[in-house]
Every structure is written in structure tokens, then in C-alpha cells.
PDB file of N, CA and C in Angstrom:
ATOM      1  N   UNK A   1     148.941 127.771 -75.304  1.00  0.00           N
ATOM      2  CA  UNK A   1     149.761 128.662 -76.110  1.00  0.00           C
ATOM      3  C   UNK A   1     151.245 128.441 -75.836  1.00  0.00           C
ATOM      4  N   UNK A   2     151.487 128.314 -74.823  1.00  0.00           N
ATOM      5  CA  UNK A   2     153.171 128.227 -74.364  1.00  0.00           C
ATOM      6  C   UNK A   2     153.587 126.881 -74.934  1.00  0.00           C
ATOM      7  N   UNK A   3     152.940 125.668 -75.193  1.00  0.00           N
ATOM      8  CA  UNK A   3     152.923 124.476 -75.684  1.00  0.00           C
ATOM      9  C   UNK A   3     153.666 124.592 -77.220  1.00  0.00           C
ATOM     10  N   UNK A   4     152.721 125.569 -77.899  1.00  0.00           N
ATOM     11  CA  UNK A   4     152.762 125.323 -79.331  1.00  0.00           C
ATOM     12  C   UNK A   4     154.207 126.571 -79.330  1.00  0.00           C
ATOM     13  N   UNK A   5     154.547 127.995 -78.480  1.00  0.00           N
ATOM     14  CA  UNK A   5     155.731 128.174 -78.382  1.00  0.00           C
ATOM     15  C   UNK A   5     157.219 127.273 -78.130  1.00  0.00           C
ATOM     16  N   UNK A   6     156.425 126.301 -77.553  1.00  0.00           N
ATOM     17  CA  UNK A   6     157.394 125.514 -77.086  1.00  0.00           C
ATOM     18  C   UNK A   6     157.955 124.310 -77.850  1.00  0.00           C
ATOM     19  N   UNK A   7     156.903 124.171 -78.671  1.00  0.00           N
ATOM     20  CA  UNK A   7     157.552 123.435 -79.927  1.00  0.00           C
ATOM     21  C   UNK A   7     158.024 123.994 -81.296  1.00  0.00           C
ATOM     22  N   UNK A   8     158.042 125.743 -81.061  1.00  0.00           N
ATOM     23  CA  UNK A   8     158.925 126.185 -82.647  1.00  0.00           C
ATOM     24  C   UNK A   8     159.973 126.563 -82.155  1.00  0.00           C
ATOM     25  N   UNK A   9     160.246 126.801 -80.394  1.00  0.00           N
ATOM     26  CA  UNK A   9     161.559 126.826 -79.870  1.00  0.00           C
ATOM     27  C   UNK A   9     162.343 125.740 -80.230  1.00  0.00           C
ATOM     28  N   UNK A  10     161.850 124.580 -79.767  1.00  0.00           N
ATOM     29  CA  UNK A  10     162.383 122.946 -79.679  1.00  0.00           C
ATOM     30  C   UNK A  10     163.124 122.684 -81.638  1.00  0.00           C
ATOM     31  N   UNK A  11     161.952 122.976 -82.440  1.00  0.00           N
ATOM     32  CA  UNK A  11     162.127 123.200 -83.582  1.00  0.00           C
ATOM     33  C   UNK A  11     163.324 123.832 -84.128  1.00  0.00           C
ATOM     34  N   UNK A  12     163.190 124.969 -83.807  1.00  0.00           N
ATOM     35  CA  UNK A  12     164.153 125.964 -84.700  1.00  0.00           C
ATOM     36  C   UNK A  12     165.864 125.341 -83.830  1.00  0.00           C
ATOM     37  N   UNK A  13     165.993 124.755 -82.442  1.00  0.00           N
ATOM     38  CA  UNK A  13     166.963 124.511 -82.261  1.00  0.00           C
ATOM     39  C   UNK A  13     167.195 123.030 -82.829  1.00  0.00           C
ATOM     40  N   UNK A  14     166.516 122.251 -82.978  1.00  0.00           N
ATOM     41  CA  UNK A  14     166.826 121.074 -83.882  1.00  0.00           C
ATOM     42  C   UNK A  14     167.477 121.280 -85.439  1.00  0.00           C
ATOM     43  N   UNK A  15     166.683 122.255 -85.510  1.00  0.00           N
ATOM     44  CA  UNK A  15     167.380 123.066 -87.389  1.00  0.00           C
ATOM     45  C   UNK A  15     168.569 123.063 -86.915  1.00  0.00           C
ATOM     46  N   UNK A  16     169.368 123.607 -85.922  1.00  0.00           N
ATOM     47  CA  UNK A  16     170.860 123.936 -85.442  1.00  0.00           C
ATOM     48  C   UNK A  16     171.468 122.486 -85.543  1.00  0.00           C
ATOM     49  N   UNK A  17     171.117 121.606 -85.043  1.00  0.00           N
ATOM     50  CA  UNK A  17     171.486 120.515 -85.371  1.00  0.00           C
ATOM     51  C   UNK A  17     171.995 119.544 -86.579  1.00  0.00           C
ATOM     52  N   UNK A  18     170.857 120.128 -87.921  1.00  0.00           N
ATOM     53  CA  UNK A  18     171.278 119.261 -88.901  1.00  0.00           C
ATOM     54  C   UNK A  18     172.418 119.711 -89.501  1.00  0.00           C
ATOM     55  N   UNK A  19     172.973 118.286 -90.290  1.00  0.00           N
ATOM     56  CA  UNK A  19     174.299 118.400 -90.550  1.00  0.00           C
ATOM     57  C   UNK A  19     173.508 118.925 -92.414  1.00  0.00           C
ATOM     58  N   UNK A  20     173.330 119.867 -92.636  1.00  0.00           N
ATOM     59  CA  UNK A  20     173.282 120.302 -94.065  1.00  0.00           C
ATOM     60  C   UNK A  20     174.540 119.966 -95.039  1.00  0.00           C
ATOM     61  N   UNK A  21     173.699 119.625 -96.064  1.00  0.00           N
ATOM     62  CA  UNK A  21     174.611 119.047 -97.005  1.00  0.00           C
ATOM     63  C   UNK A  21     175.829 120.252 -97.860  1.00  0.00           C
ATOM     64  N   UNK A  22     176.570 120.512 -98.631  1.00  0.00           N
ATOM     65  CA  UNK A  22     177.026 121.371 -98.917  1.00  0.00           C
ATOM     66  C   UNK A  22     177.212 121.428-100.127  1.00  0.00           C
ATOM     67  N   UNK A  23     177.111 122.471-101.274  1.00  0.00           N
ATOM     68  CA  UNK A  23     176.489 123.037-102.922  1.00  0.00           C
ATOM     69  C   UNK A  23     177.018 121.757-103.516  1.00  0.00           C
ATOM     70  N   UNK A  24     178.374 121.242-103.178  1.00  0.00           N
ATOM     71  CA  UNK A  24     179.099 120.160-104.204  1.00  0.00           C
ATOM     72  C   UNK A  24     178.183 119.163-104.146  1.00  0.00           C
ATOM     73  N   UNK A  25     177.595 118.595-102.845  1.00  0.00           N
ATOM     74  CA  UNK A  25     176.878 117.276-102.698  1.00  0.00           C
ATOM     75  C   UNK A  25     175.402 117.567-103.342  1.00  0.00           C
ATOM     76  N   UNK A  26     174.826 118.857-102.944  1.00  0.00           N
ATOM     77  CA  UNK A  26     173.745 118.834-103.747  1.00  0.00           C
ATOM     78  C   UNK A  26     173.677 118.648-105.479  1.00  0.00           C
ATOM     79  N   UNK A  27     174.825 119.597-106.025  1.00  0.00           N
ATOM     80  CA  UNK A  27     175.213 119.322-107.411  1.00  0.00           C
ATOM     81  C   UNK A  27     175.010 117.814-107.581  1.00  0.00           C
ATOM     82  N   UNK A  28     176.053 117.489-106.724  1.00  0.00           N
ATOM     83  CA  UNK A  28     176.362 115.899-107.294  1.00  0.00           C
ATOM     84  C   UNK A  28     174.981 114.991-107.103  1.00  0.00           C
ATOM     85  N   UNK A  29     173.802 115.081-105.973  1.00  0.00           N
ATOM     86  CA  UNK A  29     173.010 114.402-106.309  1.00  0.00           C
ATOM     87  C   UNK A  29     171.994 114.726-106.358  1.00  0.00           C
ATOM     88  N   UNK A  30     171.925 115.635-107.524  1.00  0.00           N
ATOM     89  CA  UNK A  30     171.064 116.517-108.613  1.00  0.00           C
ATOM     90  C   UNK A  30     171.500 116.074-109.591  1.00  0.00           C
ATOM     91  N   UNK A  31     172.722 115.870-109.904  1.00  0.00           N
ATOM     92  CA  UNK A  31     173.540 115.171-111.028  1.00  0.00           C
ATOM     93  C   UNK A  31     172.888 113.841-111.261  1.00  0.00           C
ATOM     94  N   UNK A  32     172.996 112.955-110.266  1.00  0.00           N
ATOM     95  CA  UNK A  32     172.869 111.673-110.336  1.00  0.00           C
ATOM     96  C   UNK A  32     171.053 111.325-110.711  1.00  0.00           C
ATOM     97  N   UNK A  33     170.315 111.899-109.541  1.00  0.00           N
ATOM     98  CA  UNK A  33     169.012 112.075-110.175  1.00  0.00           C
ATOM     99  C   UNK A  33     168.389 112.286-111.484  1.00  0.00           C
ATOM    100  N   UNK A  34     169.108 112.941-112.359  1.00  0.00           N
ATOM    101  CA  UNK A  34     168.857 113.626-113.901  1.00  0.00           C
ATOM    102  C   UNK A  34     169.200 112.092-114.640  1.00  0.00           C
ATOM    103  N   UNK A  35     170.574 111.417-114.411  1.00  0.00           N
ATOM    104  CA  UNK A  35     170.430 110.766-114.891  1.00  0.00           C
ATOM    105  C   UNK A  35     169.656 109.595-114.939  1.00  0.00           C
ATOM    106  N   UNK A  36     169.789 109.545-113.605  1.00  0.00           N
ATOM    107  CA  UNK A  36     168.352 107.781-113.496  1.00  0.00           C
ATOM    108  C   UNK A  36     167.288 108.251-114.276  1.00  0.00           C
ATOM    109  N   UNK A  37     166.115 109.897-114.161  1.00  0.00           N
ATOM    110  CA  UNK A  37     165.539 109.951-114.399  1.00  0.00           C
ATOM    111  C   UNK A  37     165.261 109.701-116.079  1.00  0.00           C
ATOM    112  N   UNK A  38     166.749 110.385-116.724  1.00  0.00           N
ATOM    113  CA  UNK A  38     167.301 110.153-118.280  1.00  0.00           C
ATOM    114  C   UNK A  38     167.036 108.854-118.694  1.00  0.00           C
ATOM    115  N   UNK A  39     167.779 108.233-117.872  1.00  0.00           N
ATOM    116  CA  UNK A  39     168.254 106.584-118.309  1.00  0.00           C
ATOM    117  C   UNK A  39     166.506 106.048-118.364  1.00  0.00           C
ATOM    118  N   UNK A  40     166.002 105.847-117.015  1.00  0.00           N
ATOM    119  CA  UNK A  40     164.537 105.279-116.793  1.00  0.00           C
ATOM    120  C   UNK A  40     163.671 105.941-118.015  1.00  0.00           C
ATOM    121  N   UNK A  41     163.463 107.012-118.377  1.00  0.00           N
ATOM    122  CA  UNK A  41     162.627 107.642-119.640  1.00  0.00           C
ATOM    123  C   UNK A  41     163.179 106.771-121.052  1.00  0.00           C
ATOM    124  N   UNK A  42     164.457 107.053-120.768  1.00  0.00           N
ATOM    125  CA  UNK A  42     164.932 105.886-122.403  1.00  0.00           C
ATOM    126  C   UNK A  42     164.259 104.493-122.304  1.00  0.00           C
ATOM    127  N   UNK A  43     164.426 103.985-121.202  1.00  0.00           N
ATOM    128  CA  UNK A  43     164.038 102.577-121.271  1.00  0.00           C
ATOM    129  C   UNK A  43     162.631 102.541-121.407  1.00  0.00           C
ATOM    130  N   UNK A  44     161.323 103.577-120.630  1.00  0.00           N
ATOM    131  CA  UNK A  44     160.359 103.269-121.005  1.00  0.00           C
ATOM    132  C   UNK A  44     159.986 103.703-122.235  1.00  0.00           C
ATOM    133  N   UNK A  45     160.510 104.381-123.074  1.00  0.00           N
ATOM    134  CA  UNK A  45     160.217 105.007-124.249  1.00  0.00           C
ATOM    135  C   UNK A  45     160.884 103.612-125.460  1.00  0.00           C
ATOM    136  N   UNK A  46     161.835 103.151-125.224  1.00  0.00           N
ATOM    137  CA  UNK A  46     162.358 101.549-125.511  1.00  0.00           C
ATOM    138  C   UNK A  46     161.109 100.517-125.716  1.00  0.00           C
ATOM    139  N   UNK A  47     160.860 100.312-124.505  1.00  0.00           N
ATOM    140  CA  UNK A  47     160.005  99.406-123.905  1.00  0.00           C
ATOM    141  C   UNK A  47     158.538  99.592-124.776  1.00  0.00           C
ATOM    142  N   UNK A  48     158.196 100.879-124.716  1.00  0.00           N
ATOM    143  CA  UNK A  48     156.972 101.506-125.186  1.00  0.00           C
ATOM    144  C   UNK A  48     157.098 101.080-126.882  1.00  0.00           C
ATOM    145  N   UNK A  49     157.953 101.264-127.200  1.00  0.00           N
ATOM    146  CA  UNK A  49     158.552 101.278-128.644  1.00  0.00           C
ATOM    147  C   UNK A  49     158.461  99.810-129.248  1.00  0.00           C
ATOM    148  N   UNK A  50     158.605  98.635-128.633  1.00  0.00           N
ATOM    149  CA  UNK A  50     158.854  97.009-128.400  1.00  0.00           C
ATOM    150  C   UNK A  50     157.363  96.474-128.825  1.00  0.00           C
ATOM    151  N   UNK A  51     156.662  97.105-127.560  1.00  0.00           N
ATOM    152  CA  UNK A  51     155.620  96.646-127.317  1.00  0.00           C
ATOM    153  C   UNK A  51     154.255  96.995-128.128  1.00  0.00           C
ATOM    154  N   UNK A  52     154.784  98.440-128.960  1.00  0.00           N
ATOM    155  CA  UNK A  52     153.767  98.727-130.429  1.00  0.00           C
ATOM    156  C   UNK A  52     154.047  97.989-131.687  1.00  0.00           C
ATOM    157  N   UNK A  53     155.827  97.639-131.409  1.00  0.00           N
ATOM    158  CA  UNK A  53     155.760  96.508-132.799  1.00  0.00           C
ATOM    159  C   UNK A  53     155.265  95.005-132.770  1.00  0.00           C
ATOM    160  N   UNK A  54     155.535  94.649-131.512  1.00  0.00           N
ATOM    161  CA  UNK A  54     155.082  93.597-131.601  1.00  0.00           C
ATOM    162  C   UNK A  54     153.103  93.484-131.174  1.00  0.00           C
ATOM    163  N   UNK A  55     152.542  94.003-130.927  1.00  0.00           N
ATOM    164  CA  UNK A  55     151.366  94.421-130.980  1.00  0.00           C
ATOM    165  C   UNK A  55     150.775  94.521-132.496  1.00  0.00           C
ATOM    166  N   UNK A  56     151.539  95.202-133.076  1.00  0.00           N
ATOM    167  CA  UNK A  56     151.585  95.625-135.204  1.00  0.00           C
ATOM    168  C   UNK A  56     151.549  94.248-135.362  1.00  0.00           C
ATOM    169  N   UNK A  57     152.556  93.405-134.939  1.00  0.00           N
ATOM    170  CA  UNK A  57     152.049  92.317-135.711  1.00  0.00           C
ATOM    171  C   UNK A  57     151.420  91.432-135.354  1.00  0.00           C
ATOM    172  N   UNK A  58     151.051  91.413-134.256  1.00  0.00           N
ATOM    173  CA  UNK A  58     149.562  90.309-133.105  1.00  0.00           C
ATOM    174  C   UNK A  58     148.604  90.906-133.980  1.00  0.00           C
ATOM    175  N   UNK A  59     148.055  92.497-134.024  1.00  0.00           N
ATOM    176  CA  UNK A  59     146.877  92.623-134.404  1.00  0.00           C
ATOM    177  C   UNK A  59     147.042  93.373-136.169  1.00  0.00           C
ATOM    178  N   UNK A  60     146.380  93.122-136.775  1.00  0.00           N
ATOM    179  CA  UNK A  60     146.635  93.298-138.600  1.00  0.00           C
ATOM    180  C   UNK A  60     145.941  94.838-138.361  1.00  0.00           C
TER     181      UNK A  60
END
């Protein structure tokens, strides 16, 4: 028992440690995420789009 106390002590003072990011940086890469995710959906929806026309005309 003192073991598993002894590791949410160890724990909760490691939390003290991290350097947390702050609202601007999260914004900003929340920002950046949306777009890759944006950009990557266009291209497979592109891609997806390519590959039914030229398929249309392989198969009659």
C-alpha cells in the first residue's frame, strides 16, 4: 500500500514540473491541426474524385 502511495506522491510532484503550454500556444496548435486536417480531407476527396473518373473510363 505505501508503494502505490508512493507513486501518486512521486506523480502529482512531477505534474509540478511540467512546463504547460499557455492558451496562445494551444490556440495556435489547434489552429495548425484544423488545417492539415482541412488541407489532407481536400486532397483525399481530390484524389477520390481522379480516381472515379478515370475508373468511368477503364470500366464502360
Amino acid at each position: 500500500m505505501n508503494a502505490l502511495i508512493q507513486y501518486f506522491r512521486d506523480a502529482r510532484a512531477e505534474l509540478g514540473r511540467v512546463s504547460w503550454p499557455t492558451r496562445p500556444q494551444v490556440l495556435e496548435g489547434t489552429q495548425a491541426v484544423l488545417v492539415f486536417v482541412i488541407a489532407l480531407t481536400l486532397t483525399v476527396y481530390l484524389l477520390d474524385l481522379a480516381f472515379q473518373a478515370l475508373i468511368r473510363l477503364v470500366l464502360p
